[in-house]
C-alpha atoms as a PDB file:
ATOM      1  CA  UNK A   1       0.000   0.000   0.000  1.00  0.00           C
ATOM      2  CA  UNK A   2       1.759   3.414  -0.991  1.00  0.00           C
ATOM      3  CA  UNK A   3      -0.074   5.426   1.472  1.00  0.00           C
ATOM      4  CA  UNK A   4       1.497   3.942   4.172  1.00  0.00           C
ATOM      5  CA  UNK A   5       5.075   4.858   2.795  1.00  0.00           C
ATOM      6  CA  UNK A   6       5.659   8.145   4.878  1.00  0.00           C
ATOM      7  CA  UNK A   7       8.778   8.923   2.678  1.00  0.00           C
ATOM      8  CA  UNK A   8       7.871  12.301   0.617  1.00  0.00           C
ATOM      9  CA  UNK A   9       4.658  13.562   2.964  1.00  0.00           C
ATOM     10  CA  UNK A  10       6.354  13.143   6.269  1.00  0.00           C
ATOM     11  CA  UNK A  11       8.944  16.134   5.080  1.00  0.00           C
ATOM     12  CA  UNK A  12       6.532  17.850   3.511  1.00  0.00           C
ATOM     13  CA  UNK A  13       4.220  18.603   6.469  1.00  0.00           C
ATOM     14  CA  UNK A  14       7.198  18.904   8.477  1.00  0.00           C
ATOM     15  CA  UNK A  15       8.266  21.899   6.693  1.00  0.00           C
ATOM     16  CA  UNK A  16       4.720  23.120   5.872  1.00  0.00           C
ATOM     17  CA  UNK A  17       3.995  23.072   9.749  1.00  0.00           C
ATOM     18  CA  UNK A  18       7.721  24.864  10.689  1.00  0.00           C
ATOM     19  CA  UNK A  19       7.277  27.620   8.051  1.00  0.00           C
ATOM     20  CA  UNK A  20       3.547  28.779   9.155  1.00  0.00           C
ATOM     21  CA  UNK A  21       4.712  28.249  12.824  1.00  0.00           C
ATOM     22  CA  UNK A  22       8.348  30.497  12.697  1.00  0.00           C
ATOM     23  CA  UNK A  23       7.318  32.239   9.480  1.00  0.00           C
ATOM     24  CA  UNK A  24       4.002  33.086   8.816  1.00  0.00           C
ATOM     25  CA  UNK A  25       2.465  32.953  11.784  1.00  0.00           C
ATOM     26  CA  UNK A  26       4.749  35.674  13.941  1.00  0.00           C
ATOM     27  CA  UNK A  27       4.371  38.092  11.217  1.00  0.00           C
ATOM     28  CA  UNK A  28       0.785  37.576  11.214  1.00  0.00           C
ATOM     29  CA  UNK A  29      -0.007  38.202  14.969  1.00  0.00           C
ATOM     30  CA  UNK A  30       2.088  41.331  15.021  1.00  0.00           C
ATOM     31  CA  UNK A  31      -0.828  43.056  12.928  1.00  0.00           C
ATOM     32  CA  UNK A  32      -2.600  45.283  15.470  1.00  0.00           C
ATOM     33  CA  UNK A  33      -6.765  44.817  15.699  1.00  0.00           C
ATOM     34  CA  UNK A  34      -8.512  48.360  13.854  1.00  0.00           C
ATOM     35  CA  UNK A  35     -10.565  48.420  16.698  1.00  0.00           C
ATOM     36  CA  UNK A  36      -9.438  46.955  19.686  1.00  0.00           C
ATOM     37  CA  UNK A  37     -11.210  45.711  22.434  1.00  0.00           C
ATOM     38  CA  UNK A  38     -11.855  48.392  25.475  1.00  0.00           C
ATOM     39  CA  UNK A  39     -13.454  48.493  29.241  1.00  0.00           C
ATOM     40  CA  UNK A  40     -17.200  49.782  28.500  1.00  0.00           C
ATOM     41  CA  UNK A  41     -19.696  49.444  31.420  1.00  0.00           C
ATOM     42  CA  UNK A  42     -22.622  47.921  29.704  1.00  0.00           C
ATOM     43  CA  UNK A  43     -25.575  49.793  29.205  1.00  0.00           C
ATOM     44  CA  UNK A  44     -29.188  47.859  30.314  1.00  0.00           C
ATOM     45  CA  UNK A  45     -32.023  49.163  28.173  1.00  0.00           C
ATOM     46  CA  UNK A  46     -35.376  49.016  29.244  1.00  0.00           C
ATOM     47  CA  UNK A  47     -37.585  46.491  28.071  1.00  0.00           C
ATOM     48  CA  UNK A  48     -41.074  47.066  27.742  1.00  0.00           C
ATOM     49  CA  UNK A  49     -43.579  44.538  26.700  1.00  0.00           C
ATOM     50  CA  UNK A  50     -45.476  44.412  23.192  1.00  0.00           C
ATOM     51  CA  UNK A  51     -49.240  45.486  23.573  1.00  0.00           C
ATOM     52  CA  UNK A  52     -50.997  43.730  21.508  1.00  0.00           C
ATOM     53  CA  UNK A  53     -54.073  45.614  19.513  1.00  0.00           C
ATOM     54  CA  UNK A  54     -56.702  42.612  19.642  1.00  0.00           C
ATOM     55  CA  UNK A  55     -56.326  41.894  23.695  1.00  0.00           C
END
């Protein structure tokens, strides 16, 4: 069975899995959020219940 032969597509997700972790991954987490998250005391809004016109 040739799928079992780990030869060629042991090295290649060796290498795929060390490039995104030291590569692409560092230079993608050093991208700052456009809106980052802040401390807001949330705000309760009133509910009122729905009058129905035929009750």
């Amino acid at each position: 069975m040739p799928q079992l032969n780990p030869n060629p597509w042991f090295y290649i997700m060796v290498t795929a899995w060390l490039t995104f972790s030291l590569i692409i991954q560092p230079k993608l987490l050093s991208f700052t959020t456009t809106n980052p998250p802040h401390n807001k005391t949330p705000t309760t809004t009133k509910i009122s219940p729905w009058t129905w016109p035929w009750t």
